[in-house]
C-alpha atoms as a PDB file:
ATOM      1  CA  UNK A   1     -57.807  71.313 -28.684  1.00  0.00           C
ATOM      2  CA  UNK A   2     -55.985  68.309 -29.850  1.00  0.00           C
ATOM      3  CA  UNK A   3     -52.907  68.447 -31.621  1.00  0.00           C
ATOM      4  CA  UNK A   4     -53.332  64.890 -32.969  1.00  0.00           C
ATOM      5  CA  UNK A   5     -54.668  65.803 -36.283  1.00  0.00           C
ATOM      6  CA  UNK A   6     -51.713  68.491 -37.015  1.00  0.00           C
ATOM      7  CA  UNK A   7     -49.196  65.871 -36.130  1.00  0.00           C
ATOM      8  CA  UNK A   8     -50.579  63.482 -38.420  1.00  0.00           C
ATOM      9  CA  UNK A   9     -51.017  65.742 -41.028  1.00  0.00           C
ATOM     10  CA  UNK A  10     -47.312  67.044 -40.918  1.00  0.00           C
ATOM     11  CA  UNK A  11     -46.132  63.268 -40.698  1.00  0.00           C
ATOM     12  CA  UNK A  12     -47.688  62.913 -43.930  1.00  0.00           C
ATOM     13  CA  UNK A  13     -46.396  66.032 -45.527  1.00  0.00           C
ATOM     14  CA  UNK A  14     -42.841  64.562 -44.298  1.00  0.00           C
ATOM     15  CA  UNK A  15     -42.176  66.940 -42.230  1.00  0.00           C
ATOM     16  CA  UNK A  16     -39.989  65.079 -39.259  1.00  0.00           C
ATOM     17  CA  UNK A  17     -37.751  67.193 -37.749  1.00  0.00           C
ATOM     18  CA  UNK A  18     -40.716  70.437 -37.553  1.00  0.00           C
ATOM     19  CA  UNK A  19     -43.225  67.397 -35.899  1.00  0.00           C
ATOM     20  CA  UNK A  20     -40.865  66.398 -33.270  1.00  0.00           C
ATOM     21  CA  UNK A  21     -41.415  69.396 -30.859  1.00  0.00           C
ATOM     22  CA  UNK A  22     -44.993  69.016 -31.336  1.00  0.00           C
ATOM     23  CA  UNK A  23     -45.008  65.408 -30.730  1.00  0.00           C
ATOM     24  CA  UNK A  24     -42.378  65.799 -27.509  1.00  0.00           C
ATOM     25  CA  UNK A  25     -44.329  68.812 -26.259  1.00  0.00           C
ATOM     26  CA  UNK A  26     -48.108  66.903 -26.950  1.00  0.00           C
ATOM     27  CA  UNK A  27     -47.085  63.037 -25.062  1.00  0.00           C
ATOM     28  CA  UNK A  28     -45.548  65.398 -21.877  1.00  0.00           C
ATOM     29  CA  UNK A  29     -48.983  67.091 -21.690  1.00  0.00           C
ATOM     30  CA  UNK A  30     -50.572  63.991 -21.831  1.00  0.00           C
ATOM     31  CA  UNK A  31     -48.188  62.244 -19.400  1.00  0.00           C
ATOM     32  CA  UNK A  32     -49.151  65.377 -17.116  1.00  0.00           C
ATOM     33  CA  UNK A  33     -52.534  65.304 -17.341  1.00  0.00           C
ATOM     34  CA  UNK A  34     -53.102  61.548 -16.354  1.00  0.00           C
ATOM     35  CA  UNK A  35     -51.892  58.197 -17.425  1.00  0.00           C
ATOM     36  CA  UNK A  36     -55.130  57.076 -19.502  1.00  0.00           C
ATOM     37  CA  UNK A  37     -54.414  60.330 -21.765  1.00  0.00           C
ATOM     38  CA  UNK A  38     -50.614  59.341 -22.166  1.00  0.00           C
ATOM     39  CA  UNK A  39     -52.147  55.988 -23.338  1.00  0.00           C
ATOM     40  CA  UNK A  40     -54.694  57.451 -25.715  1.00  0.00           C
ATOM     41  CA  UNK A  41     -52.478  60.401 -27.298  1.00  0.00           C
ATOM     42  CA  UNK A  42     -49.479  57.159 -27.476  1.00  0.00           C
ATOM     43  CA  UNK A  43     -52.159  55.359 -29.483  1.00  0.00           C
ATOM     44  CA  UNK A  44     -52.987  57.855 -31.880  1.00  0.00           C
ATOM     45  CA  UNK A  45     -49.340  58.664 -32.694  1.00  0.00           C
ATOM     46  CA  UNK A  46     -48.023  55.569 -32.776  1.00  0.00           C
ATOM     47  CA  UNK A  47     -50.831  54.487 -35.210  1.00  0.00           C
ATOM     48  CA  UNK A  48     -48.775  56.082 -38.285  1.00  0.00           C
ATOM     49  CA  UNK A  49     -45.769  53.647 -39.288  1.00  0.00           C
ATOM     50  CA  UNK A  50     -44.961  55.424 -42.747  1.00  0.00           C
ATOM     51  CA  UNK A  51     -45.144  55.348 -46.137  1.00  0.00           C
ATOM     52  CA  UNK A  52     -41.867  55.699 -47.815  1.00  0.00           C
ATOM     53  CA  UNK A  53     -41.155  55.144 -51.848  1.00  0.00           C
ATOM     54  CA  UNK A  54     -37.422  54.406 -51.366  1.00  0.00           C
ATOM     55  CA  UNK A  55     -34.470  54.000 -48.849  1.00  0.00           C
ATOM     56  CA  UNK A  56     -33.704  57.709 -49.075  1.00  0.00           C
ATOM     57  CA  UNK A  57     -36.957  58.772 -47.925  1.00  0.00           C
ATOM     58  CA  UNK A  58     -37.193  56.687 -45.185  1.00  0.00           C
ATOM     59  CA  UNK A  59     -34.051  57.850 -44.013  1.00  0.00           C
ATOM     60  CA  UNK A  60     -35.337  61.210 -43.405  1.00  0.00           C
ATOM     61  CA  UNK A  61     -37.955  59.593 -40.694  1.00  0.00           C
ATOM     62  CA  UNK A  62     -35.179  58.000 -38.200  1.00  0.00           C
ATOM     63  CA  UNK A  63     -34.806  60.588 -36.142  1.00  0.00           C
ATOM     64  CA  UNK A  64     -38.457  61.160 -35.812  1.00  0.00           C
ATOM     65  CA  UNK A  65     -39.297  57.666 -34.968  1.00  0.00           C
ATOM     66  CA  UNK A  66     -36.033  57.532 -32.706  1.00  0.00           C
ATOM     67  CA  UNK A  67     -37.570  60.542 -30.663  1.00  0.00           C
ATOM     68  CA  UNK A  68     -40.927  58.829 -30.149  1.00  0.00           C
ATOM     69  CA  UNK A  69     -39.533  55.617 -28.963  1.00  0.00           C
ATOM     70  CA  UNK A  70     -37.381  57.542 -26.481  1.00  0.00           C
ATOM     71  CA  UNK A  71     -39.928  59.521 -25.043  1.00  0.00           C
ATOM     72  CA  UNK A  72     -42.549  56.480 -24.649  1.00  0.00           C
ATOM     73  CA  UNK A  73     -40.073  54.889 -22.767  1.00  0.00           C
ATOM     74  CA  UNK A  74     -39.781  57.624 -20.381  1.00  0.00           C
ATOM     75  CA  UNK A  75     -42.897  58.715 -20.079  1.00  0.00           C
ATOM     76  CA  UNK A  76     -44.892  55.418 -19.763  1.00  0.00           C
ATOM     77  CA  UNK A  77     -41.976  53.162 -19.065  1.00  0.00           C
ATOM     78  CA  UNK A  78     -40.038  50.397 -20.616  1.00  0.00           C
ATOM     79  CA  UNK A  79     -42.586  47.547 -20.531  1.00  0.00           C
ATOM     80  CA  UNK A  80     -46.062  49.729 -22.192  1.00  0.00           C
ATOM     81  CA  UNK A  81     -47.796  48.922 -24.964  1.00  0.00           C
ATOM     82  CA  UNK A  82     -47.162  52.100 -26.199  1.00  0.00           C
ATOM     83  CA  UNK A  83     -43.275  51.464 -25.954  1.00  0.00           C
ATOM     84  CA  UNK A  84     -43.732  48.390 -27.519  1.00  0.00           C
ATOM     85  CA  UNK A  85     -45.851  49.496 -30.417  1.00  0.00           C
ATOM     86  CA  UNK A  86     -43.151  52.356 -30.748  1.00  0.00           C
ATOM     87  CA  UNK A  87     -39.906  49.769 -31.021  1.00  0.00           C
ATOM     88  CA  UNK A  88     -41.617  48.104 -33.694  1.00  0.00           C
ATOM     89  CA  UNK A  89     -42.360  50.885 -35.841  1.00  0.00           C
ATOM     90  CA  UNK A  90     -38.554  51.645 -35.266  1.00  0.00           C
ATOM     91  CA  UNK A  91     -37.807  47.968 -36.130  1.00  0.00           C
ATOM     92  CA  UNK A  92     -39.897  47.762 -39.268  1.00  0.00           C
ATOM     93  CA  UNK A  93     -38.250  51.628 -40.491  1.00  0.00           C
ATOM     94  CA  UNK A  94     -34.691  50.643 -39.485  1.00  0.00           C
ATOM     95  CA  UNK A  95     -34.906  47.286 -41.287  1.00  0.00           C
ATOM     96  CA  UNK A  96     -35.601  48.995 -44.488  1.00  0.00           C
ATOM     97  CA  UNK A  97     -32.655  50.975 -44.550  1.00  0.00           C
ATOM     98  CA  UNK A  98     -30.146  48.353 -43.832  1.00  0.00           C
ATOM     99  CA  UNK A  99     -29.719  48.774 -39.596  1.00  0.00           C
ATOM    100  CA  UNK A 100     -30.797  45.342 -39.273  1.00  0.00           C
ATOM    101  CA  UNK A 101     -28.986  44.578 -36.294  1.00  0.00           C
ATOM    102  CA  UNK A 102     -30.511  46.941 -34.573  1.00  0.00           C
ATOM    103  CA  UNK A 103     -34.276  46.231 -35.851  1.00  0.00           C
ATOM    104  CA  UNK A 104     -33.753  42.560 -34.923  1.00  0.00           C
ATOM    105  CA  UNK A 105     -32.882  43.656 -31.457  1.00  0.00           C
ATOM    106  CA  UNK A 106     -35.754  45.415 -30.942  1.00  0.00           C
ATOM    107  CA  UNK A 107     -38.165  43.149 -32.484  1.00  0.00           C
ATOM    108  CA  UNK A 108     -37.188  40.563 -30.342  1.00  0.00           C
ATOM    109  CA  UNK A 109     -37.664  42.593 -27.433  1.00  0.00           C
ATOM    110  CA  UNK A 110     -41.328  42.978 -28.460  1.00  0.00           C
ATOM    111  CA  UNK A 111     -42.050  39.573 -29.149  1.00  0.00           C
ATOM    112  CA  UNK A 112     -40.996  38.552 -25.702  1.00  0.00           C
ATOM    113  CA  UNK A 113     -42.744  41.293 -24.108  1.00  0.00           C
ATOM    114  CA  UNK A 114     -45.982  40.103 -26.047  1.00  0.00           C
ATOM    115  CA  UNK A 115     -45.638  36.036 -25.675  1.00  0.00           C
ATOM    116  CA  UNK A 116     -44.962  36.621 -22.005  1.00  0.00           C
ATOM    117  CA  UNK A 117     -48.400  38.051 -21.937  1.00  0.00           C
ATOM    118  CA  UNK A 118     -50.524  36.646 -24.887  1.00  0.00           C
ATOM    119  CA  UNK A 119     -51.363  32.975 -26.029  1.00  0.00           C
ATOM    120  CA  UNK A 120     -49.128  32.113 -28.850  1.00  0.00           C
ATOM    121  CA  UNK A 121     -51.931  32.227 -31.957  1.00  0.00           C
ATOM    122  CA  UNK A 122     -52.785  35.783 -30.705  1.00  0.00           C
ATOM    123  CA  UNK A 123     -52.294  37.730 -33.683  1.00  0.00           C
ATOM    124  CA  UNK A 124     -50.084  39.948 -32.171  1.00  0.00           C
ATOM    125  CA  UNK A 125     -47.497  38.001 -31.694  1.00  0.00           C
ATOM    126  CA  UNK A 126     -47.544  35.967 -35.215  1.00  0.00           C
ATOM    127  CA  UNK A 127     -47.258  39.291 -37.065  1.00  0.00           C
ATOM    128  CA  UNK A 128     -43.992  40.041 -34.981  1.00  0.00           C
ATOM    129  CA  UNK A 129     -42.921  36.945 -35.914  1.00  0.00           C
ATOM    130  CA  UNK A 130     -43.421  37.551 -39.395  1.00  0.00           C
ATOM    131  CA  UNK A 131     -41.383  40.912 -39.060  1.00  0.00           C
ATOM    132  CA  UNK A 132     -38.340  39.354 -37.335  1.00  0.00           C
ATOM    133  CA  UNK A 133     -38.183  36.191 -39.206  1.00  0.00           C
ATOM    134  CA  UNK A 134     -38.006  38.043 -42.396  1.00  0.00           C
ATOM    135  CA  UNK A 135     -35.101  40.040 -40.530  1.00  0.00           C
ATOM    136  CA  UNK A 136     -33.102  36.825 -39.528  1.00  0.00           C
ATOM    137  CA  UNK A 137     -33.541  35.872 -43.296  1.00  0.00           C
ATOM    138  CA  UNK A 138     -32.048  38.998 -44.802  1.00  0.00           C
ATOM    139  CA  UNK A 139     -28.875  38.109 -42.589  1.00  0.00           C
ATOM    140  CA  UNK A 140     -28.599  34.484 -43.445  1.00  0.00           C
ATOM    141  CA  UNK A 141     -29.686  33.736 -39.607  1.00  0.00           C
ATOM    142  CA  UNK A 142     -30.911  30.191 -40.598  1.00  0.00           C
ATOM    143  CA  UNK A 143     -31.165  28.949 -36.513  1.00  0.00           C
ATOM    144  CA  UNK A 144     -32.656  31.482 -35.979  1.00  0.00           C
ATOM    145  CA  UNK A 145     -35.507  30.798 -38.394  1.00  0.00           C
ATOM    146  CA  UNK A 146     -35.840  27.703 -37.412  1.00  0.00           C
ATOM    147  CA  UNK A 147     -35.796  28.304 -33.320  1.00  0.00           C
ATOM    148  CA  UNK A 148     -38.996  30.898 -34.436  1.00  0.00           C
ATOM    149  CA  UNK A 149     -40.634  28.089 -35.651  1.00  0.00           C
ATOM    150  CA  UNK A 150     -39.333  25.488 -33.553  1.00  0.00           C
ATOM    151  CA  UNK A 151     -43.155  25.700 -32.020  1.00  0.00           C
ATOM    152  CA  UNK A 152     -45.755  26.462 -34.172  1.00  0.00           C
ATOM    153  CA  UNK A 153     -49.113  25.489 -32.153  1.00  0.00           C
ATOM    154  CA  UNK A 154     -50.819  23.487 -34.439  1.00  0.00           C
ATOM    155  CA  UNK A 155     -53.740  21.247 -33.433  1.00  0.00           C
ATOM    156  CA  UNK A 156     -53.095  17.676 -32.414  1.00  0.00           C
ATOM    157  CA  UNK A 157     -54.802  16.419 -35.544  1.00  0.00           C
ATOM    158  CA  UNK A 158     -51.744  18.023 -37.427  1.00  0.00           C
ATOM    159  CA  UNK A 159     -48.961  17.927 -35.084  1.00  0.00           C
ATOM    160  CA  UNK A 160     -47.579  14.902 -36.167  1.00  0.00           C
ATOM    161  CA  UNK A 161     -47.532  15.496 -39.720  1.00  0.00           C
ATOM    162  CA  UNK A 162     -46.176  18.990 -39.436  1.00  0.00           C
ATOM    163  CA  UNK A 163     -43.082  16.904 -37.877  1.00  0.00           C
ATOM    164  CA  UNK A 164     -42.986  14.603 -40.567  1.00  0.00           C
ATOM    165  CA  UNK A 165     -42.546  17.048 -43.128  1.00  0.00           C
ATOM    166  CA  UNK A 166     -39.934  19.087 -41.373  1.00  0.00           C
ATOM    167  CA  UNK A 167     -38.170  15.372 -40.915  1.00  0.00           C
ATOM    168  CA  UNK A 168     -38.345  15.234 -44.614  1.00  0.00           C
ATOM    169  CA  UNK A 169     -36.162  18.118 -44.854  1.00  0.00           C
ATOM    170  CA  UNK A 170     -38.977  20.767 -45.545  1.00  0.00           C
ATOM    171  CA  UNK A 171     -38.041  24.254 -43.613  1.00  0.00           C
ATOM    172  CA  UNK A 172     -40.945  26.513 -42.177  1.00  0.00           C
ATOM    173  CA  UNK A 173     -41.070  29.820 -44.025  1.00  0.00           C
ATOM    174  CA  UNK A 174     -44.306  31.639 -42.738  1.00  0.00           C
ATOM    175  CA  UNK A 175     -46.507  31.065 -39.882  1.00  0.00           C
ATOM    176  CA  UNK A 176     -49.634  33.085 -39.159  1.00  0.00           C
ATOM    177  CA  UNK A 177     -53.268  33.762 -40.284  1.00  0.00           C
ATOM    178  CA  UNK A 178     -53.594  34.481 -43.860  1.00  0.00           C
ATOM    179  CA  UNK A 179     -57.246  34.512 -44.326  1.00  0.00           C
ATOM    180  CA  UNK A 180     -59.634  35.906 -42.408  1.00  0.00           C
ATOM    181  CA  UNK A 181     -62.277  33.441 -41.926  1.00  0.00           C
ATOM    182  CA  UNK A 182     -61.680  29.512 -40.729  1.00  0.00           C
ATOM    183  CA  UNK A 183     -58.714  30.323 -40.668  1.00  0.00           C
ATOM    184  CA  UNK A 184     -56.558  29.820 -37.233  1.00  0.00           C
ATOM    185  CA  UNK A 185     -52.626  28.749 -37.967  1.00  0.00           C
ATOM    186  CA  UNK A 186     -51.173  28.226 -40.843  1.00  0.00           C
ATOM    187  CA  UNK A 187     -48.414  27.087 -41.638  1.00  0.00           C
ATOM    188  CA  UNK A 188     -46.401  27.799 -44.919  1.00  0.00           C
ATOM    189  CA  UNK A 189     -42.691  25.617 -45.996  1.00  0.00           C
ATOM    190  CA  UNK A 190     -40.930  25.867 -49.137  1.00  0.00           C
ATOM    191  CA  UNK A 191     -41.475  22.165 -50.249  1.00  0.00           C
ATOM    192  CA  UNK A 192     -44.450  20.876 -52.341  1.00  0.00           C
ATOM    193  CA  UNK A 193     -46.926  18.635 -50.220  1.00  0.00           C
ATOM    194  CA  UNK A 194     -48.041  15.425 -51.740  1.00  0.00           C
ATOM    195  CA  UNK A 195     -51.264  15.660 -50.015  1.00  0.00           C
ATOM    196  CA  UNK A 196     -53.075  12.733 -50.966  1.00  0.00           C
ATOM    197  CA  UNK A 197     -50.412  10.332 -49.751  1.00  0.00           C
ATOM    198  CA  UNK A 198     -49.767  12.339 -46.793  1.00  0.00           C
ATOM    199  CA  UNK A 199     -53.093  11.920 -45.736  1.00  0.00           C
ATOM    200  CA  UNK A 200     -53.138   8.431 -46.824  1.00  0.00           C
ATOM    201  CA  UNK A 201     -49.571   7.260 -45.634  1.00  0.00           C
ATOM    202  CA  UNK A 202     -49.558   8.926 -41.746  1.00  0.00           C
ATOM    203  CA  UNK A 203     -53.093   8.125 -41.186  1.00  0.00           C
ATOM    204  CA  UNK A 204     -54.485  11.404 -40.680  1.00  0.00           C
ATOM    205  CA  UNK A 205     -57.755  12.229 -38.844  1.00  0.00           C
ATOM    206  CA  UNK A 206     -61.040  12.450 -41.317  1.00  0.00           C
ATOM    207  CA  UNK A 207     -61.215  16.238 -40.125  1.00  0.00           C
ATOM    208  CA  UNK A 208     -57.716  16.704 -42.440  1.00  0.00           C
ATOM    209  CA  UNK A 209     -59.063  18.038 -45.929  1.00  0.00           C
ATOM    210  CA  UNK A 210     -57.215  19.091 -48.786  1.00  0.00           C
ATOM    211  CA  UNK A 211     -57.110  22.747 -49.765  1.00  0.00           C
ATOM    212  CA  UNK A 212     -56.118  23.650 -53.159  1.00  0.00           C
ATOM    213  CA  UNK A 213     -55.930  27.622 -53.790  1.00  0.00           C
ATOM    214  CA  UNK A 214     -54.904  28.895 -57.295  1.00  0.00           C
ATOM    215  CA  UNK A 215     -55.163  32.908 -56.767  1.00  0.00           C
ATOM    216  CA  UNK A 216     -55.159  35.763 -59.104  1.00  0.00           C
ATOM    217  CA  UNK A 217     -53.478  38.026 -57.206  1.00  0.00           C
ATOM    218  CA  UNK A 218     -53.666  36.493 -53.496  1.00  0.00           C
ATOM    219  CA  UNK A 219     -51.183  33.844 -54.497  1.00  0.00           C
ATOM    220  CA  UNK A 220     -51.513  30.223 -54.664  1.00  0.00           C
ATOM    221  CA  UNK A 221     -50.982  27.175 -52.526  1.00  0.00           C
ATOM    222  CA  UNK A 222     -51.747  23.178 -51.601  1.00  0.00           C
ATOM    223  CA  UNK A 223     -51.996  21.662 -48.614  1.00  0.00           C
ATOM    224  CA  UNK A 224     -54.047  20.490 -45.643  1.00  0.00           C
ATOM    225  CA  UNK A 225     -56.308  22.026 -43.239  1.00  0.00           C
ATOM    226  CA  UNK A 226     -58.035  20.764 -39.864  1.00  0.00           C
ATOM    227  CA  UNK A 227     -61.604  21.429 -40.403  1.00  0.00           C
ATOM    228  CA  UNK A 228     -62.282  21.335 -36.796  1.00  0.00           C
ATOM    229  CA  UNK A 229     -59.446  23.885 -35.681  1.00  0.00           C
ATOM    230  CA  UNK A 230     -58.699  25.726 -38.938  1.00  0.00           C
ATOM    231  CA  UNK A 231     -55.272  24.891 -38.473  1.00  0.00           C
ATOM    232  CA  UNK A 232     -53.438  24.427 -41.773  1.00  0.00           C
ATOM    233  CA  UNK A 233     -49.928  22.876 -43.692  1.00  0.00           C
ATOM    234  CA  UNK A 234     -49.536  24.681 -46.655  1.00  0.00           C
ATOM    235  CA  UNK A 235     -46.775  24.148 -49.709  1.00  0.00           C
ATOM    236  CA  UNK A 236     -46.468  25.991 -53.058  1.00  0.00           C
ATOM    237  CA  UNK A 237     -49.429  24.818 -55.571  1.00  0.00           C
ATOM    238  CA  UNK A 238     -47.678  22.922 -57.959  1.00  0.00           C
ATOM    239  CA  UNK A 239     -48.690  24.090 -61.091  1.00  0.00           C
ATOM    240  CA  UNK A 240     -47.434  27.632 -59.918  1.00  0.00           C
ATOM    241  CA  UNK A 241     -44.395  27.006 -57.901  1.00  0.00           C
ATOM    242  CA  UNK A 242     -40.814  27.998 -59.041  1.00  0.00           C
ATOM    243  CA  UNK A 243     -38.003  24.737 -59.724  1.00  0.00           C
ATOM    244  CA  UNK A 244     -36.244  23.752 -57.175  1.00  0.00           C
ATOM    245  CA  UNK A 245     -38.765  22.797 -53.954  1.00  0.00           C
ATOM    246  CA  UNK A 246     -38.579  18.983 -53.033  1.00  0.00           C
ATOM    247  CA  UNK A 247     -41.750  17.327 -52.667  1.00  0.00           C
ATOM    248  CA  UNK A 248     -42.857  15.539 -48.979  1.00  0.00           C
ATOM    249  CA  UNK A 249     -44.792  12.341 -49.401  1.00  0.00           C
ATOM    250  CA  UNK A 250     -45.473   9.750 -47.620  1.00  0.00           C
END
């Protein structure tokens, strides 16, 4: 009978330090039994990252997600999946209580691990991104930032002008897939984008359209988008952004 529900069940009733045996004692039967049932059971448990309503609760899950990162790593070795999905659960719980050293370090063990074997707009690898470049922010790691977005794999029918506006001064604060459909790479700075004279002054393809969003509560921005390759530049809208953001024209 599997154990799987229990765990999860006692993970949610916050129960770390009584689930640790039962995890420990449930991946070594699995690691026993074969290494396709090590990979499923890892899956399952893995799965739950935590839900935590302040600092003080989250510290109560450290040791627990400590334990399972150990143990992964021993039982299926350094360079699984399962290890990897482990470390960044770890990263994501020891950046919210402050060990941010540490949850950098591990994050940006798992995004080498996954762009040595992915193509850079796999989704994988943008939402690790996301994780460690909000990490190098909290610390004032500006380089940093930057070297994670030093290539951001835009089209060719964007390339250029995604230069231009970093010439301009304009820094690179998101990169990913916000939306799920036409949606491939976008890329987010904190300057507004004069998109009508961008378009106009660097002679941009006919497949570069304007996209104006004003959310409710999905946010708001301006920029352009690739129609071909969903690719995107994206600024602040205007009307909603906060002072302060220069604007890139051309």
């Amino acid at each position: 009978m599997s154990t799987i529900p229990t765990i999860l069940q006692m993970l949610r009733q916050d129960r770390f330090d009584s689930v640790i045996p039962v995890v420990t004692q449930t991946l070594r039967d699995a690691a026993a039994e074969s290494p396709q049932r090590l990979t499923e059971v890892a899956r399952e448990i893995v799965r739950w990252q935590g839900f935590f309503k302040n600092n003080a609760h989250a510290m109560t899950s450290e040791r627990y997600f400590r334990t399972v990162y150990a143990l992964l790593e021993e039982l299926a070795g350094p360079e699984s999946p399962a290890v990897m999905a482990a470390a960044d659960n770890l990263a994501g719980l020891l950046g919210s209580i402050g060990k941010v050293d540490e949850a950098i370090s591990l994050r940006e063990r798992v995004l080498a691990h996954l762009s040595s074997r992915f193509p850079s707009d796999d989704q994988r690898i943008m939402i690790v991104r996301e994780g460690l470049g909000v990490l190098y922010r909290r610390v004032g790691l500006k380089d940093k930032v930057n070297q994670l977005y030093g290539d951001t794999g835009l089209c060719e029918h964007l390339k250029a002008a995604e230069k231009y506006i970093r010439d301009q001064g304009a820094h690179v604060v998101s990169a990913g897939r916000p939306w799920s459909a036409n949606c491939h790479i976008w890329v987010y700075f904190d300057a507004l984008l004069d998109c009508e004279r961008l378009i106009t002054g660097l002679g941009l393809a006919s497949c570069i359209q304007i996209h104006d969003h004003r959310g409710t509560h999905d946010g708001s921005e301006r920029g352009l988008v690739c129609t071909i390759h969903n690719d995107g530049l994206m600024g602040p809208h205007p009307q909603d952004a906060s002072p302060g953001p220069i604007t890139v024209s051309s």
